[in-house]
Protein backbone atom coordinates (compact mmCIF):
# COMPACT_ATOMS: atom_id res chain seq x y z
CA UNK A 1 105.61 143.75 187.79
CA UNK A 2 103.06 146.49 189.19
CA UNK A 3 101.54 144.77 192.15
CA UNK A 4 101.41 146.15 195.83
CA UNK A 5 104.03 144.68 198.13
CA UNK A 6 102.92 145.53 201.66
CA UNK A 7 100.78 147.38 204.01
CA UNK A 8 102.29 150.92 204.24
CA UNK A 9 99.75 151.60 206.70
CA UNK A 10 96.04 151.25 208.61
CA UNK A 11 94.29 154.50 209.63
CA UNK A 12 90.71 155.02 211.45
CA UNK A 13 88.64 157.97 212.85
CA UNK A 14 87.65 158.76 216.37
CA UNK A 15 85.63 161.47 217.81
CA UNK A 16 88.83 162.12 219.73
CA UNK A 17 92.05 160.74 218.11
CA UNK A 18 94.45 162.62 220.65
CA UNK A 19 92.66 161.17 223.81
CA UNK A 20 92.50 157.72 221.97
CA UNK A 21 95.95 157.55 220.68
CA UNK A 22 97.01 158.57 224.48
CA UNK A 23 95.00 155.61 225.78
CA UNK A 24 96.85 153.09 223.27
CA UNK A 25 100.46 154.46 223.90
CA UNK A 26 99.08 154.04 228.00
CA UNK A 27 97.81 150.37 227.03
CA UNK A 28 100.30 149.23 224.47
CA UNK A 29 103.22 150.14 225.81
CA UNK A 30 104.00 152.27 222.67
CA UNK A 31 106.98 154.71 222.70
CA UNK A 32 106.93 157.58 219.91
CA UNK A 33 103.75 158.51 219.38
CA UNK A 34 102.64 161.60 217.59
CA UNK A 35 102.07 163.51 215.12
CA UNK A 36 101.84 161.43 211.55
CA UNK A 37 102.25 162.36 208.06
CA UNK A 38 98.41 162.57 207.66
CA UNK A 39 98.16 165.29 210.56
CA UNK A 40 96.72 162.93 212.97
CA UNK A 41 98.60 160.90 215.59
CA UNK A 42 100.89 157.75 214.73
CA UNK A 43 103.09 155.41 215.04
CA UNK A 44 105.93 153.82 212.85
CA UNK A 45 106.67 149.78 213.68
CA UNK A 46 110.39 148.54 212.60
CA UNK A 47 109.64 145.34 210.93
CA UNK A 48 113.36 144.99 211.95
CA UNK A 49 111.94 144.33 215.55
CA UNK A 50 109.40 142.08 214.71
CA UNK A 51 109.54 138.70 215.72
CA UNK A 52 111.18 136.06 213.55
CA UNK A 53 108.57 134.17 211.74
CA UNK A 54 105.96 137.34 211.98
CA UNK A 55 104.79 138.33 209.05
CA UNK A 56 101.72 141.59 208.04
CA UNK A 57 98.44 139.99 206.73
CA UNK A 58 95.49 141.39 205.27
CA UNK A 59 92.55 139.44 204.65
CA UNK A 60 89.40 140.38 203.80
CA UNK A 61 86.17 138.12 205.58
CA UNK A 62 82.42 137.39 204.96
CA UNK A 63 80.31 139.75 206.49
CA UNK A 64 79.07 136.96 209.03
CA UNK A 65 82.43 135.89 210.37
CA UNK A 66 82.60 135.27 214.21
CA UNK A 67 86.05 137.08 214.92
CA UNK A 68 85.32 140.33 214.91
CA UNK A 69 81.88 142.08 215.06
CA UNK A 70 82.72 145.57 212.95
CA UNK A 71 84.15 145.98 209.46
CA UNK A 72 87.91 145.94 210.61
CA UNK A 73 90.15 144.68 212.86
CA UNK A 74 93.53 145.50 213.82
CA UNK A 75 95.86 143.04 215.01
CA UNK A 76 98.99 144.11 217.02
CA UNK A 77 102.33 141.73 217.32
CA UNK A 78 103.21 141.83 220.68
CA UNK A 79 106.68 140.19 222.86
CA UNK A 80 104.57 139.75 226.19
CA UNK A 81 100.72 138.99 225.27
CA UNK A 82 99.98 138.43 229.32
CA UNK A 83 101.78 141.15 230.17
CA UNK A 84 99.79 143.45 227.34
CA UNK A 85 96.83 142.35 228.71
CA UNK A 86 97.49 143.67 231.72
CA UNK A 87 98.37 146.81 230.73
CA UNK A 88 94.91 146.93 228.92
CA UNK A 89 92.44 146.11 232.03
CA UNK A 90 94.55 148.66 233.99
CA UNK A 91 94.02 151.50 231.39
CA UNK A 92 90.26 150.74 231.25
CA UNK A 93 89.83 148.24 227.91
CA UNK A 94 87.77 145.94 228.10
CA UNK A 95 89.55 142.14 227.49
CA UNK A 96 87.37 140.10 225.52
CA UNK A 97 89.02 136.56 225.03
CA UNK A 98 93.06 135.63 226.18
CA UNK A 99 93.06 131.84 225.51
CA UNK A 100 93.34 131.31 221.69
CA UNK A 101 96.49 129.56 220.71
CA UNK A 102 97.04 128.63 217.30
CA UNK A 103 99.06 125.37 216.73
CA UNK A 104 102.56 127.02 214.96
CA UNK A 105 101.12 130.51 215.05
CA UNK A 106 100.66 132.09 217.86
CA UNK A 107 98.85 133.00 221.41
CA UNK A 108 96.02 135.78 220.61
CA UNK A 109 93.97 137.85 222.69
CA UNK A 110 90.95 140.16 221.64
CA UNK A 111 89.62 143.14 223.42
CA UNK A 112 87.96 146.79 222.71
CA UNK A 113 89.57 150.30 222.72
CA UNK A 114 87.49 153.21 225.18
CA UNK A 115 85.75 153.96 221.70
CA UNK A 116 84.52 150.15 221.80
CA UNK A 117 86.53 149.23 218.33
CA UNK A 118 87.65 145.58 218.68
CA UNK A 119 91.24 144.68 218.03
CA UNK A 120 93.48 141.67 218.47
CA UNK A 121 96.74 140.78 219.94
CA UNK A 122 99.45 138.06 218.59
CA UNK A 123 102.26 137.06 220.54
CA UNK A 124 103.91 134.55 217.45
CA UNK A 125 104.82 130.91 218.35
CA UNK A 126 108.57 130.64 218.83
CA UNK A 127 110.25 129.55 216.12
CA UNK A 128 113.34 127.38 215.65
């Protein structure tokens, strides 16, 4: 059947990309960052590491939703969501919201890059 069967990837533009993708290796914690495929700077996740129960989804929203203000939002699966939020308010981000639990899901936090584009954190709910 011809039908798409994951997200290979999510790209966006910044008037710096190698200052910004420096600030989220600072803030995330991410290891191997560099130069992608699409000469800009990148990452590649292992969904072998991912939590079990985590899963990639894409959804697309009414223009009016209330959970996030621009036309896209990343959300990044983390193992410490306290401890990531840390990371962020020491680095300069500014934390937006830290309390949302979702019943079976997940803990998630939101906050905004130095470029002010909102993005999301999951820590998934552990499972049995």
């Amino acid at each position: 059947m011809a039908q798409a069967i994951g997200i290979g990837g999510t790209f966006m533009k910044s008037a710096n990309p190698e200052e910004l993708a420096i600030w989220y290796q600072a803030a995330l914690g991410l290891d191997d960052f560099g130069d992608s495929n699409t000469g800009s700077f990148g990452i590649s996740f292992d969904p072998g590491k991912y939590p079990l129960g985590s899963y990639v989804q894409w959804s697309i929203s009414s223009n009016d939703t209330i959970h996030y203000p621009g036309k896209f939002m990343f959300n990044f699966i983390v193992d410490d969501i306290a401890g990531v939020i840390d990371r962020i308010r020491k680095h300069g981000g500014e934390v937006l919201r830290t309390d949302f639990l979702l019943e079976g899901v997940g803990t998630f936090a939101w906050f905004r890059d130095p470029e002010g584009n909102q993005m999301e954190l999951w820590q998934p709910s552990e499972r049995p």
